[in-house]
N, C-alpha and C. Protein backbone atom coordinates (compact mmCIF):
# COMPACT_ATOMS: atom_id res chain seq x y z
N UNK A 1 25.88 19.28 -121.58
CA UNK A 1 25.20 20.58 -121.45
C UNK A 1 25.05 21.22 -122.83
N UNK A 2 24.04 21.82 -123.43
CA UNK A 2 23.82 22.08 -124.67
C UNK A 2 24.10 23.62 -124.65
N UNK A 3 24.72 24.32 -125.95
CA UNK A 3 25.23 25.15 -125.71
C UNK A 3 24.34 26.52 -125.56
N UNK A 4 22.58 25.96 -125.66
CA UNK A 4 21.86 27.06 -125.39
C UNK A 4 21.80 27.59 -124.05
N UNK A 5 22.55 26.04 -122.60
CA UNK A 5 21.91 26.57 -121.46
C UNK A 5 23.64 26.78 -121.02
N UNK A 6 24.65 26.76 -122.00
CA UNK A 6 25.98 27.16 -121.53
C UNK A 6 25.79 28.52 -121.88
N UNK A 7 25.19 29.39 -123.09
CA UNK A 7 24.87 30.91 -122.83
C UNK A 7 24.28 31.28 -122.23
N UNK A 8 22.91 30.59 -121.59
CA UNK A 8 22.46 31.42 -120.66
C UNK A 8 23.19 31.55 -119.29
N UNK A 9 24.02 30.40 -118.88
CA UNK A 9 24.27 30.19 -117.31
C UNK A 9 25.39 31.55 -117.62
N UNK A 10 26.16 31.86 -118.92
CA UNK A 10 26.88 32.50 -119.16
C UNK A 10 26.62 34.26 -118.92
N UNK A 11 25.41 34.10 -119.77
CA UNK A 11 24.90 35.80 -119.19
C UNK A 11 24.74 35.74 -118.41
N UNK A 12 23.88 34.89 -117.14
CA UNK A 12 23.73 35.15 -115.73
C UNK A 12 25.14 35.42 -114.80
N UNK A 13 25.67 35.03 -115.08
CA UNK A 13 27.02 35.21 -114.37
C UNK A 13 27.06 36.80 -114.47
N UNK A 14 27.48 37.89 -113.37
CA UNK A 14 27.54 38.69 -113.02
C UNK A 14 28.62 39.83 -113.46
N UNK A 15 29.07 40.76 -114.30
CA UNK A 15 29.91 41.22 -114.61
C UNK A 15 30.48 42.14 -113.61
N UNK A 16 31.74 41.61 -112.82
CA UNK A 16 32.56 42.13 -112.26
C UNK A 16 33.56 43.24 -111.84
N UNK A 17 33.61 43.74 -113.47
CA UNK A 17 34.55 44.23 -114.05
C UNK A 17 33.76 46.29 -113.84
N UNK A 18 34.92 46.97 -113.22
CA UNK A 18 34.36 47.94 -113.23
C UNK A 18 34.57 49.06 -114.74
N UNK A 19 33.50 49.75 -115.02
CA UNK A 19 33.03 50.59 -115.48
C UNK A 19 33.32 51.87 -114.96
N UNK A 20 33.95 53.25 -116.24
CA UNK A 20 34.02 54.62 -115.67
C UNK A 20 32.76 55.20 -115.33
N UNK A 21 31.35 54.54 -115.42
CA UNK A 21 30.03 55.17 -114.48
C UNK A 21 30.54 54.39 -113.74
N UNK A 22 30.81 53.42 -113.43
CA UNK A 22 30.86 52.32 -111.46
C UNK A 22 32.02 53.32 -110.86
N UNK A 23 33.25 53.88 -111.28
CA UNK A 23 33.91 54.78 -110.79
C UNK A 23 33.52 55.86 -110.32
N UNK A 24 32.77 56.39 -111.41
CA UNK A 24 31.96 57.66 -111.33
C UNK A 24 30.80 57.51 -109.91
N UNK A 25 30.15 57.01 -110.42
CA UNK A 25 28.96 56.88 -109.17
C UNK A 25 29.52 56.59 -107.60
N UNK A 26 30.33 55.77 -107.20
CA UNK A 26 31.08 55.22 -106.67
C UNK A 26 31.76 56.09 -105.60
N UNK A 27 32.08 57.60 -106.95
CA UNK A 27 32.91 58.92 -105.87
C UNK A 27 32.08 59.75 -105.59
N UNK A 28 30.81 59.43 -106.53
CA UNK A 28 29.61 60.45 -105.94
C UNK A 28 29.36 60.21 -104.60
N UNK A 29 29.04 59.21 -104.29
CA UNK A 29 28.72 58.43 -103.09
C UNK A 29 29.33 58.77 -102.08
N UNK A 30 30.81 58.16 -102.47
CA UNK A 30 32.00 58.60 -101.49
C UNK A 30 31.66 60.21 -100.79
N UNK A 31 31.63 61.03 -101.75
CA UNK A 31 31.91 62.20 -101.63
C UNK A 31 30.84 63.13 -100.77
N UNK A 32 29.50 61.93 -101.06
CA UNK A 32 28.48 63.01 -100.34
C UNK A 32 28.45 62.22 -98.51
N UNK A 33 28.94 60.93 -99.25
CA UNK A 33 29.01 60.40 -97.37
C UNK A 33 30.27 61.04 -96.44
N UNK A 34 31.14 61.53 -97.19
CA UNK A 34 32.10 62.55 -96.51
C UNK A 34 31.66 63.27 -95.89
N UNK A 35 30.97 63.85 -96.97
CA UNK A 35 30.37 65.43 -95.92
C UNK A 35 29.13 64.73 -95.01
N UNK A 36 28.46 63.93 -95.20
CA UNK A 36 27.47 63.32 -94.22
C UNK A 36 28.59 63.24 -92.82
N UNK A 37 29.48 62.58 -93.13
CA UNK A 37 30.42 62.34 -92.00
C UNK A 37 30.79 63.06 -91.26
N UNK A 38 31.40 64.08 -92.07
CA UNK A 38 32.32 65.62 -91.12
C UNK A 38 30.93 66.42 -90.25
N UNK A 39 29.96 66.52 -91.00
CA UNK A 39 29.46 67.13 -90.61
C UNK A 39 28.54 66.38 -89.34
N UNK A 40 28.06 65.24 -88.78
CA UNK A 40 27.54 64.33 -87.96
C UNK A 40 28.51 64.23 -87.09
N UNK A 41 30.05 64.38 -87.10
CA UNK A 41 31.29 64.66 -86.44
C UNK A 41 31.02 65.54 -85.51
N UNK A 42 30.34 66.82 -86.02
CA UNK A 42 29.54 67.71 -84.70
C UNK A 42 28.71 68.10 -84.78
N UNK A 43 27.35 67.52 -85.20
CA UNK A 43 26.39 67.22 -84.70
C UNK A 43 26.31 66.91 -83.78
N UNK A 44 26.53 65.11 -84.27
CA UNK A 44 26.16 64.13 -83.54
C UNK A 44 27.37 64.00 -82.02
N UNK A 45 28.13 65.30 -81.42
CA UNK A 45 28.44 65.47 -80.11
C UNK A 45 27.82 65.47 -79.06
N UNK A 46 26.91 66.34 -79.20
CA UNK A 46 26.12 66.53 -78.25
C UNK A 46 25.02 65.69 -77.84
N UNK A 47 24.19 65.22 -78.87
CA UNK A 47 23.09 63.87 -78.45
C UNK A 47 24.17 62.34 -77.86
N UNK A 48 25.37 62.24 -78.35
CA UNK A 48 26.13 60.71 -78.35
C UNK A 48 26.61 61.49 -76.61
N UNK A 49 26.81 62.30 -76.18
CA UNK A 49 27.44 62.74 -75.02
C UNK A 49 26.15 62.64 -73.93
N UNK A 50 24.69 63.02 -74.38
CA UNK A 50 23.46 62.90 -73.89
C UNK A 50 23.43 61.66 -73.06
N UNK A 51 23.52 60.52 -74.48
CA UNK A 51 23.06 59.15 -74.40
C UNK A 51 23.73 58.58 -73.32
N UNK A 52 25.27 58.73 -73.45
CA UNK A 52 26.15 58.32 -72.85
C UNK A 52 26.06 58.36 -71.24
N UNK A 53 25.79 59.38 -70.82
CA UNK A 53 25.09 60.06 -69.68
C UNK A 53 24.47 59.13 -69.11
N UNK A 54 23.11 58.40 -69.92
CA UNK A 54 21.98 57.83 -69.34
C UNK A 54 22.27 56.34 -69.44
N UNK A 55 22.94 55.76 -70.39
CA UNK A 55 23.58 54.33 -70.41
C UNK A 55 24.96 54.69 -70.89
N UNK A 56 26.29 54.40 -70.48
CA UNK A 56 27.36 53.97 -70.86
C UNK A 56 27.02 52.98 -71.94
N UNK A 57 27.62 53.66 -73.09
CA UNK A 57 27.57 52.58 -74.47
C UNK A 57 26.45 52.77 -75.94
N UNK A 58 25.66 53.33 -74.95
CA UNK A 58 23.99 53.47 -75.50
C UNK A 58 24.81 54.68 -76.80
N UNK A 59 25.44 55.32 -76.75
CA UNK A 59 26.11 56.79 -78.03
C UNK A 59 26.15 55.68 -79.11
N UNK A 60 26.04 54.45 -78.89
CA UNK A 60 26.29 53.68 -80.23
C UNK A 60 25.35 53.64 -81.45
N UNK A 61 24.35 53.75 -81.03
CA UNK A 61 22.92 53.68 -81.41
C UNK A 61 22.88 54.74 -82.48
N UNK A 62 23.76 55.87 -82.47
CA UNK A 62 24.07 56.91 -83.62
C UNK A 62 25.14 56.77 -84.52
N UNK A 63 26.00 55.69 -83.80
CA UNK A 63 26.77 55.34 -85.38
C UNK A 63 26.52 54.70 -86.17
N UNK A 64 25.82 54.59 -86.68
CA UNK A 64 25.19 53.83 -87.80
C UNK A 64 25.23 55.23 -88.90
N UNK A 65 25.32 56.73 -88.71
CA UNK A 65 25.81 57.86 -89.47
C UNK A 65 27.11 57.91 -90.15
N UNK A 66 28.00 56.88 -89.26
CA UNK A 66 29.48 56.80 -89.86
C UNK A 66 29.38 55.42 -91.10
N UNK A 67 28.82 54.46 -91.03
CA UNK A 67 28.64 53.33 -91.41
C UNK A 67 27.90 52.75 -92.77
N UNK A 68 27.26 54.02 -93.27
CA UNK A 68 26.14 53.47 -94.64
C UNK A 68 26.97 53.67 -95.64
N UNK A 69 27.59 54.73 -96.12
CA UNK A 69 28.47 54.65 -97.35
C UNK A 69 28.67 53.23 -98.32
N UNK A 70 29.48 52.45 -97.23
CA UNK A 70 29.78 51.08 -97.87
C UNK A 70 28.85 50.34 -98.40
N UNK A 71 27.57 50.61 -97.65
CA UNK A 71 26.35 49.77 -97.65
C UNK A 71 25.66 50.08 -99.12
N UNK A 72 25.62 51.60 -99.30
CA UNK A 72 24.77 52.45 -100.23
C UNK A 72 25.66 52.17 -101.38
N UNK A 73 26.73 52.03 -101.56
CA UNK A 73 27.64 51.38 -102.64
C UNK A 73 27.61 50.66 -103.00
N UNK A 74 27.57 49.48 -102.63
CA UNK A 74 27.60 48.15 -102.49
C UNK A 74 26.22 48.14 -103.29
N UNK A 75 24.74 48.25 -102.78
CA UNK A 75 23.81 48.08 -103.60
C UNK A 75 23.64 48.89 -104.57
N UNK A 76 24.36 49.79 -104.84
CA UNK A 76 24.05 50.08 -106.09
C UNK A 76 24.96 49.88 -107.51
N UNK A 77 26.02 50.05 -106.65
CA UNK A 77 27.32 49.24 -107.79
C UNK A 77 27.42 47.78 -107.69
N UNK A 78 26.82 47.22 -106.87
CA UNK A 78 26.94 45.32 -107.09
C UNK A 78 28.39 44.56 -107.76
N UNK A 79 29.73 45.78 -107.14
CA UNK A 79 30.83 44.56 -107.48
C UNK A 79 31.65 44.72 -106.63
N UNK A 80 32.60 44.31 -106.50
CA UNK A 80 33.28 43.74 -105.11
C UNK A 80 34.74 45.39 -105.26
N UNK A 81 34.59 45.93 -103.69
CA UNK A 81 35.37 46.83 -103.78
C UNK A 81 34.67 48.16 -103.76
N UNK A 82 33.45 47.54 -104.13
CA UNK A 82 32.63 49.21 -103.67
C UNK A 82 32.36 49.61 -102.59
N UNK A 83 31.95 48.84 -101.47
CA UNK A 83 31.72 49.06 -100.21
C UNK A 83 32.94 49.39 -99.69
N UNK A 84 34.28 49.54 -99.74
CA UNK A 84 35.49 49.71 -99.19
C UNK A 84 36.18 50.70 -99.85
N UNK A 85 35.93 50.77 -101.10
CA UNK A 85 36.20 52.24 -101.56
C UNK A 85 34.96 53.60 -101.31
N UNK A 86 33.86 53.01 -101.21
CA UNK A 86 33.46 54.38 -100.72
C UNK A 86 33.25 54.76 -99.33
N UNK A 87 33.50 53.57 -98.28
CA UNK A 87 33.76 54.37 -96.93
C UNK A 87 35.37 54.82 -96.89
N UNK A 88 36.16 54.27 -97.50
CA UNK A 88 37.46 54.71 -97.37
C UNK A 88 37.37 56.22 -98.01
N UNK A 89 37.27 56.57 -99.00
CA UNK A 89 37.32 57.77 -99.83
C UNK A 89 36.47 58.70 -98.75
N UNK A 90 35.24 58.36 -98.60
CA UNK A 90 34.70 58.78 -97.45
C UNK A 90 34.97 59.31 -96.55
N UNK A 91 36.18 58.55 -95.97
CA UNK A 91 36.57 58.71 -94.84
C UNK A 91 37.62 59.94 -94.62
N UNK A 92 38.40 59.64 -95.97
CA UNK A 92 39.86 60.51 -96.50
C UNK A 92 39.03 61.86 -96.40
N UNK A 93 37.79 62.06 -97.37
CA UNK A 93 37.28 63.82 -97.56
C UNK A 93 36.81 64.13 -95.98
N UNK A 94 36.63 63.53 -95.00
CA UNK A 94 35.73 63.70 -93.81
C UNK A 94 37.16 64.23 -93.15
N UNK A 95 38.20 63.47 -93.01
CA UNK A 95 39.52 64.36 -92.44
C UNK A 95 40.19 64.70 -92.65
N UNK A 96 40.53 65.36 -94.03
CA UNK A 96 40.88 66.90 -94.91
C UNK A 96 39.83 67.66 -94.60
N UNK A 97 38.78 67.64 -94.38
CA UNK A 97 37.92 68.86 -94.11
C UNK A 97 38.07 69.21 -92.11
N UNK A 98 38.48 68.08 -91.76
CA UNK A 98 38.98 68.16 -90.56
C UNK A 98 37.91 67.82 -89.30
N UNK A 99 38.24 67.02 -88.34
CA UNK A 99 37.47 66.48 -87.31
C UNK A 99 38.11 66.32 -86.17
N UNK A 100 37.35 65.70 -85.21
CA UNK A 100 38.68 65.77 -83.67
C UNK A 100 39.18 64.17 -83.66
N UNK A 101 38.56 62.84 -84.42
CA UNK A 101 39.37 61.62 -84.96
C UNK A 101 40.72 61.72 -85.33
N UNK A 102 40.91 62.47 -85.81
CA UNK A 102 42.41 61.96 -86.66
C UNK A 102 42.48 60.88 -87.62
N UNK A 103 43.97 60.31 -88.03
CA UNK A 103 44.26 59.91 -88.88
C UNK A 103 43.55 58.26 -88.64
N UNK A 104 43.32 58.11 -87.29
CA UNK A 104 43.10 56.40 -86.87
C UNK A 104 41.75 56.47 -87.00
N UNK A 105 40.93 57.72 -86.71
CA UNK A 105 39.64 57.63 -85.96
C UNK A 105 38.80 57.35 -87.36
N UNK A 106 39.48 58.34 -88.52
CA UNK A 106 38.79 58.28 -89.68
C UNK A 106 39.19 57.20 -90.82
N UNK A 107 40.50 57.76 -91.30
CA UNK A 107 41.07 56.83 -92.14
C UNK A 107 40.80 55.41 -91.91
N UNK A 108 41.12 54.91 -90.57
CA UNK A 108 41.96 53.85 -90.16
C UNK A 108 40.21 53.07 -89.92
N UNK A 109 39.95 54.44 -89.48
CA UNK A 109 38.26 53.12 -89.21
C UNK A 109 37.71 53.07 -90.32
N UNK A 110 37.56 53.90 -91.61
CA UNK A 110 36.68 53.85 -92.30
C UNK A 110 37.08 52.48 -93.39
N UNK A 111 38.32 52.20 -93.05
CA UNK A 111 39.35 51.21 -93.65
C UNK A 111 38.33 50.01 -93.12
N UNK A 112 38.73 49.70 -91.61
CA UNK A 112 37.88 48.68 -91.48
C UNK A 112 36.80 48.41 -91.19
N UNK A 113 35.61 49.98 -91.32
CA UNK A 113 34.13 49.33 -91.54
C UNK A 113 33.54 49.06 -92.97
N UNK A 114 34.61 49.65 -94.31
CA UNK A 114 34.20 49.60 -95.06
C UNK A 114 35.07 47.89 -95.60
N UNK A 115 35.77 47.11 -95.16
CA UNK A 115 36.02 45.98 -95.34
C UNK A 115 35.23 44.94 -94.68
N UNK A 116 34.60 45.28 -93.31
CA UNK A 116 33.49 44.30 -93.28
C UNK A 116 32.24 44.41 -93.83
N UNK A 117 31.55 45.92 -94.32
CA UNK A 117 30.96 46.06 -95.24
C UNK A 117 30.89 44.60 -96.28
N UNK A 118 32.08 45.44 -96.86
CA UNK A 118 32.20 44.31 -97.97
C UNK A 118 32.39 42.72 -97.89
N UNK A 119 32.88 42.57 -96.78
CA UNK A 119 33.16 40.85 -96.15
C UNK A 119 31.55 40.36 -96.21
N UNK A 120 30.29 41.11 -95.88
CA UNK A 120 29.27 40.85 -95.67
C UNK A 120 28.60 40.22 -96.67
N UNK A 121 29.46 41.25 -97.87
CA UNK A 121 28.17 40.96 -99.63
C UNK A 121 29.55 39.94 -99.90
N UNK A 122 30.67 39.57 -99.63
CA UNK A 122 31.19 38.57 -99.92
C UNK A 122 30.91 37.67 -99.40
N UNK A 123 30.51 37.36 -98.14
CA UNK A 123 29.88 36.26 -97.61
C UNK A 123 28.97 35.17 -98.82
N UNK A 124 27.93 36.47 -98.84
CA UNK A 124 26.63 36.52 -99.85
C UNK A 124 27.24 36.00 -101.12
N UNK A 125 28.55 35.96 -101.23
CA UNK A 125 29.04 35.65 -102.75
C UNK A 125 28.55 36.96 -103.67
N UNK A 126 28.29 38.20 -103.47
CA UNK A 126 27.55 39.44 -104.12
C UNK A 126 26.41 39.45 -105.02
N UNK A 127 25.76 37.98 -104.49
CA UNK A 127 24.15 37.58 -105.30
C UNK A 127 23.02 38.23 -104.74
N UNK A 128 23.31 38.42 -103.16
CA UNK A 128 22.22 38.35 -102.75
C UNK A 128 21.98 40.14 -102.33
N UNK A 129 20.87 40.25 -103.01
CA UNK A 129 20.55 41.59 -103.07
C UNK A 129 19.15 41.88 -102.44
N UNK A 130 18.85 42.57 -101.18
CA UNK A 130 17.77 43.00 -100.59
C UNK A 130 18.01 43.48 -99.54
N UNK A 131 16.37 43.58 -98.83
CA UNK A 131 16.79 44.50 -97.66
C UNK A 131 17.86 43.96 -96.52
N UNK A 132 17.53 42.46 -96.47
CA UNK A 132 18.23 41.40 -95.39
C UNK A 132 19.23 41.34 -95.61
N UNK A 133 20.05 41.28 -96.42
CA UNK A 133 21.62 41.28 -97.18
C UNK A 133 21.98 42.63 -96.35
N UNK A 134 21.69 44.13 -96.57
CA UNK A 134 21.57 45.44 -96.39
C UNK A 134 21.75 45.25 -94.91
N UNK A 135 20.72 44.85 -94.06
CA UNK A 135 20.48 44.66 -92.73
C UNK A 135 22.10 43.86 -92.42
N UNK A 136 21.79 42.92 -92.82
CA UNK A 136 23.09 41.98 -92.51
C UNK A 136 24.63 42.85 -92.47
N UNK A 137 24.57 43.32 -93.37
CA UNK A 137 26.05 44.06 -93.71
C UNK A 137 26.09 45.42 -92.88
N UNK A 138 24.87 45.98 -92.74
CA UNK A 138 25.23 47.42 -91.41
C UNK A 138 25.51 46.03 -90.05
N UNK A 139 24.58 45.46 -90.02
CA UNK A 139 24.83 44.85 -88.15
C UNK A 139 26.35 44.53 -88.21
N UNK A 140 26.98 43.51 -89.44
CA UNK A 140 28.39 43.50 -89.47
C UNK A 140 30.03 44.94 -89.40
N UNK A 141 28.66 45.32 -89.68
CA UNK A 141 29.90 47.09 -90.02
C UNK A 141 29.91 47.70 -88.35
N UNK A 142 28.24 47.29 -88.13
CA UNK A 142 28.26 47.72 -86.79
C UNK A 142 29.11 47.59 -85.86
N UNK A 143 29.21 46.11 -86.02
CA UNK A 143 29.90 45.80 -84.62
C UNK A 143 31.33 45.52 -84.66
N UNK A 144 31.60 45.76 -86.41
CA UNK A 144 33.62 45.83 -86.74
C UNK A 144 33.79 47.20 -85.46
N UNK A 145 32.83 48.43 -86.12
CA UNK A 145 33.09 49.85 -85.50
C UNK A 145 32.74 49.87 -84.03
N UNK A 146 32.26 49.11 -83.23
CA UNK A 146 32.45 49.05 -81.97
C UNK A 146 33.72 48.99 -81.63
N UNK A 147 34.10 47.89 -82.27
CA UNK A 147 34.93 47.02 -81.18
C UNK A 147 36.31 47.70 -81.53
N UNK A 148 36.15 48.36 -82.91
CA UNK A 148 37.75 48.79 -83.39
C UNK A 148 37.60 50.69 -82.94
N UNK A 149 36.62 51.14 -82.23
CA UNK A 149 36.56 52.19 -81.52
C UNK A 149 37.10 52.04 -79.96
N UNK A 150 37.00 50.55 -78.99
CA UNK A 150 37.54 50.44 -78.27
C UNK A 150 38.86 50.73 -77.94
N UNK A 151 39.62 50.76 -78.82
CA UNK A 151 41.45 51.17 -79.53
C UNK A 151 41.59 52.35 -79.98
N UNK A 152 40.75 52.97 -80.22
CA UNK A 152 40.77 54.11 -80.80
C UNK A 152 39.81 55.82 -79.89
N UNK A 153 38.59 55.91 -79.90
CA UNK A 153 37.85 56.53 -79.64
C UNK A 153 37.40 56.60 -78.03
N UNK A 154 37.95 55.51 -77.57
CA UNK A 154 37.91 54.76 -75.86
C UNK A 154 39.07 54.63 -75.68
N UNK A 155 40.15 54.70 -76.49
CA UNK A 155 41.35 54.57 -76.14
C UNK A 155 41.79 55.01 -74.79
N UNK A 156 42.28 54.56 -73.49
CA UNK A 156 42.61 55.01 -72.42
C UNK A 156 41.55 55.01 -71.59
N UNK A 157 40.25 54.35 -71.73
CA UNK A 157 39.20 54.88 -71.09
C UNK A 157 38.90 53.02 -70.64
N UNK A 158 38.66 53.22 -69.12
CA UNK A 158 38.74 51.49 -68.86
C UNK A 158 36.85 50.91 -69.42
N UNK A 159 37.39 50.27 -70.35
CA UNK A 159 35.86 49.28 -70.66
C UNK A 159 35.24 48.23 -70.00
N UNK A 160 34.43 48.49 -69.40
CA UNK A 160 33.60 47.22 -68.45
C UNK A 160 33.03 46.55 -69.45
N UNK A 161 32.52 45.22 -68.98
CA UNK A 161 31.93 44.41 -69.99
C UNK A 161 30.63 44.84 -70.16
N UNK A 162 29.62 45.75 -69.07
CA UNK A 162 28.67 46.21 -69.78
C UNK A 162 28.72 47.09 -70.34
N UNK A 163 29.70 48.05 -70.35
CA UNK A 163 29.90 49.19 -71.36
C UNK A 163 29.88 48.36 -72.95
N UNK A 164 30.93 47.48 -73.03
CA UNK A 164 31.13 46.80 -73.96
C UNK A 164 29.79 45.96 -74.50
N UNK A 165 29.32 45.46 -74.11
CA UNK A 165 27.81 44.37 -74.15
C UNK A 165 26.79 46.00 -75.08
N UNK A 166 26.65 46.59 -74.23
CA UNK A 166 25.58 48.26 -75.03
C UNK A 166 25.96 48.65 -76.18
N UNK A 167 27.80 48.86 -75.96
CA UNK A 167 28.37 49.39 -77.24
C UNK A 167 28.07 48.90 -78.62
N UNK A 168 28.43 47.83 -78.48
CA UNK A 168 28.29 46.38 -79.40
C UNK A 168 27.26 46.45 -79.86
N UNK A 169 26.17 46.04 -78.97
CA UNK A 169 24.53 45.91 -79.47
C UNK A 169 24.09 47.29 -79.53
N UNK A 170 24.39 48.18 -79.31
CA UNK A 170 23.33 49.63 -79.96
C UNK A 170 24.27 49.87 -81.34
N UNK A 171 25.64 49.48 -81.74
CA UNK A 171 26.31 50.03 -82.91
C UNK A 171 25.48 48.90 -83.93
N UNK A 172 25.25 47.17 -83.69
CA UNK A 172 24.98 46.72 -84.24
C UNK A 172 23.28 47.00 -85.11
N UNK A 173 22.34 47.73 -83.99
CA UNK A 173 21.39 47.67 -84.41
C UNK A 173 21.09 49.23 -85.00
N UNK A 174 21.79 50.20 -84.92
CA UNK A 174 21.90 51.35 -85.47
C UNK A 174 22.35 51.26 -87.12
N UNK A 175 23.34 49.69 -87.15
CA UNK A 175 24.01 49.40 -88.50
C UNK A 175 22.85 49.08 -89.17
N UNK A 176 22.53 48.55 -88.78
CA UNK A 176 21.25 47.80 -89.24
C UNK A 176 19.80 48.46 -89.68
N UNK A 177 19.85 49.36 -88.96
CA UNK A 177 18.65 50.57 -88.95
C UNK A 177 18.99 50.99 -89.92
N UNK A 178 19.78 52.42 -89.35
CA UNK A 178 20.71 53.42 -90.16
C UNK A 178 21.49 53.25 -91.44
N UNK A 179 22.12 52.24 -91.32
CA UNK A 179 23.28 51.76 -92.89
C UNK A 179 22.30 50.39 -93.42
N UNK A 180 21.41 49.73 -92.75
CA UNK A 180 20.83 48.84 -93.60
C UNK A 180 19.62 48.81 -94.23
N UNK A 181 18.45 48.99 -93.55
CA UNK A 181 17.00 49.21 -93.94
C UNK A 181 17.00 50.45 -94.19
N UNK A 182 17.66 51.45 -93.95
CA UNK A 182 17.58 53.23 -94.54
C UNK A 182 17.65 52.94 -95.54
N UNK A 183 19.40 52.51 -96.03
CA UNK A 183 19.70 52.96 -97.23
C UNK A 183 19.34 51.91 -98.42
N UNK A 184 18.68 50.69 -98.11
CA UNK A 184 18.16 50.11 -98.86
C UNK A 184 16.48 51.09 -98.92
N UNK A 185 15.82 51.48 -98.58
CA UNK A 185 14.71 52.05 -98.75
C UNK A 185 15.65 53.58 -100.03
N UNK A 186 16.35 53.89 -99.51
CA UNK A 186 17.16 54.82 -100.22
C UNK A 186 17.52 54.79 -101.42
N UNK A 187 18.08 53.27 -102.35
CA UNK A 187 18.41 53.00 -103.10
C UNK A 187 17.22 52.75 -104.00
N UNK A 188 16.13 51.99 -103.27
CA UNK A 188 14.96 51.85 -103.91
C UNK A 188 14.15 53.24 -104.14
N UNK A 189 14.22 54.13 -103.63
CA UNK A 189 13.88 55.55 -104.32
C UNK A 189 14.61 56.28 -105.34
N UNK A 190 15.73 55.99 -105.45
CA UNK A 190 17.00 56.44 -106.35
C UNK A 190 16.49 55.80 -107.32
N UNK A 191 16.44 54.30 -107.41
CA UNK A 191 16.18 53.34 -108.61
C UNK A 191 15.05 53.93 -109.00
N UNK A 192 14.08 53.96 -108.64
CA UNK A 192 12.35 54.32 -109.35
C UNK A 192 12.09 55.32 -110.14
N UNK A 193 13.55 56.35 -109.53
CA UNK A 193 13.75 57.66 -110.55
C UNK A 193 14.01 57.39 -111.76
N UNK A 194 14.83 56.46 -112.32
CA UNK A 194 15.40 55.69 -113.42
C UNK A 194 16.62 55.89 -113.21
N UNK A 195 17.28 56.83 -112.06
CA UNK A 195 18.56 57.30 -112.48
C UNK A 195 19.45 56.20 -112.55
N UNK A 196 19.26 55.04 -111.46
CA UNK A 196 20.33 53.95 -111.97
C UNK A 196 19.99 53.22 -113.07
N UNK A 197 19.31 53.61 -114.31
CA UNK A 197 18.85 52.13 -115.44
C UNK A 197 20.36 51.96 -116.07
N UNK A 198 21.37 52.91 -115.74
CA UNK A 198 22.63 51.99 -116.55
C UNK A 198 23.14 50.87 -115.25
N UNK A 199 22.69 50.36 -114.55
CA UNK A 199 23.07 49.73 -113.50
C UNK A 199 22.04 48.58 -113.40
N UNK A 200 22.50 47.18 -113.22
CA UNK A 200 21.46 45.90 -112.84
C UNK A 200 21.11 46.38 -111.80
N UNK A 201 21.38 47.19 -110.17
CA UNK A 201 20.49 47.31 -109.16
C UNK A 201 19.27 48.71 -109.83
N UNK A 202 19.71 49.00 -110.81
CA UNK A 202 18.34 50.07 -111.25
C UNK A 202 17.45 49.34 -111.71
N UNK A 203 17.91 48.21 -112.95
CA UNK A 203 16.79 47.70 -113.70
C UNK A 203 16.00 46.46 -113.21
N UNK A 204 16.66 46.25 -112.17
CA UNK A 204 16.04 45.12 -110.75
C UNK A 204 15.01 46.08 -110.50
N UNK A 205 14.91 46.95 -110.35
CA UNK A 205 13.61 47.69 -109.75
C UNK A 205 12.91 48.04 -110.55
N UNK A 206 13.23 48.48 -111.82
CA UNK A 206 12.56 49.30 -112.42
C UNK A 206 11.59 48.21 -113.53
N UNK A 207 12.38 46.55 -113.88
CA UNK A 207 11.86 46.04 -114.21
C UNK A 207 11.92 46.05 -115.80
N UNK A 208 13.38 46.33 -115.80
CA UNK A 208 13.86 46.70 -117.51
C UNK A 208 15.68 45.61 -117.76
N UNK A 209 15.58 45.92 -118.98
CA UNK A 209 16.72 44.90 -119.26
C UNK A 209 17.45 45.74 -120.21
């Protein structure tokens, strides 16, 4: 291998390593999906109580409001740990400001939607960057937060398998909606601003180096 195409394979390789902007940006994120959170906490009561009404399960279809953080991180910081630190942090400001979840409903879930988040762009090996990656990783977040709401949010409440079958598939495709094709359309408006050009997902768009 000649050592012109051992530097290039070399720059292509992906820098990992976080940065005080990847920190920085990172808690911005966190911080505004908090309050997205607390506040969709009661909102989103009354329509998820609606739904529920008309299909058992169907309230799922709106969590995809708890679920983008990780997603919106993830593409814009592109290194491993962002998607799980900003639904976690997320999660922490959403119940200090206080909700009717608690310590399991928030903490404990935001723990594990923001680890399959990230299991998703690890799958991907954290190359693969677009809307389908995006899509992929809400449907995965989706359906962690189904099933780990069954223990939690359903706790005591007997689950039929079609309750379960709706739950599943409206959280998955809400992930997917809501935390995947949103916030990738989202990121791609952020980028065009220039505001991410200190970031490879800015200059992917913007078409700068």
């Amino acid at each position: 291998m000649s050592a012109q195409h051992t530097n290039a394979s070399m720059l292509s390789k992906p820098d990992y390593r976080w940065r005080p902007i990847d920190i920085t940006i990172a808690s911005v994120i966190a911080v505004a999906s908090g309050l997205v959170f607390w506040v969709f906490d009661f909102v989103g009561t009354a329509p998820s109580a609606l739904l529920a009404g008309v299909v058992p399960g169907l309230e799922g279809i709106l969590s995809g409001f708890w679920y983008f953080a990780g997603v919106i991180a993830a593409l814009i910081i592109r290194k491993p740990g962002a998607a799980l630190y900003a639904e976690l942090v997320g999660a922490v400001l959403e119940m200090l400001l206080g909700n009717q979840w608690g310590f399991a409903g928030s903490i404990v879930a935001g723990l594990v939607q923001g680890a399959f988040t990230e299991l998703a762009f690890m799958i991907l090996l954290y190359r693969r960057w677009n809307i389908w990656s995006a899509v992929f990783a809400g449907v995965l977040t989706g359906i962690a937060g189904s099933v780990f709401s069954f223990f939690t949010t359903y706790a005591g409440v007997r689950i039929t398998g079609s309750f379960a079958l709706v739950n599943i598939i409206t959280n998955a495709i809400s992930g997917a909606v809501i935390s995947g094709a949103l916030m990738w359309v989202l990121y791609i408006g952020i980028a065009k601003t220039g505001a991410l050009s200190r970031f490879a997902s800015g200059r992917a768009v913007t078409a700068t180096v």
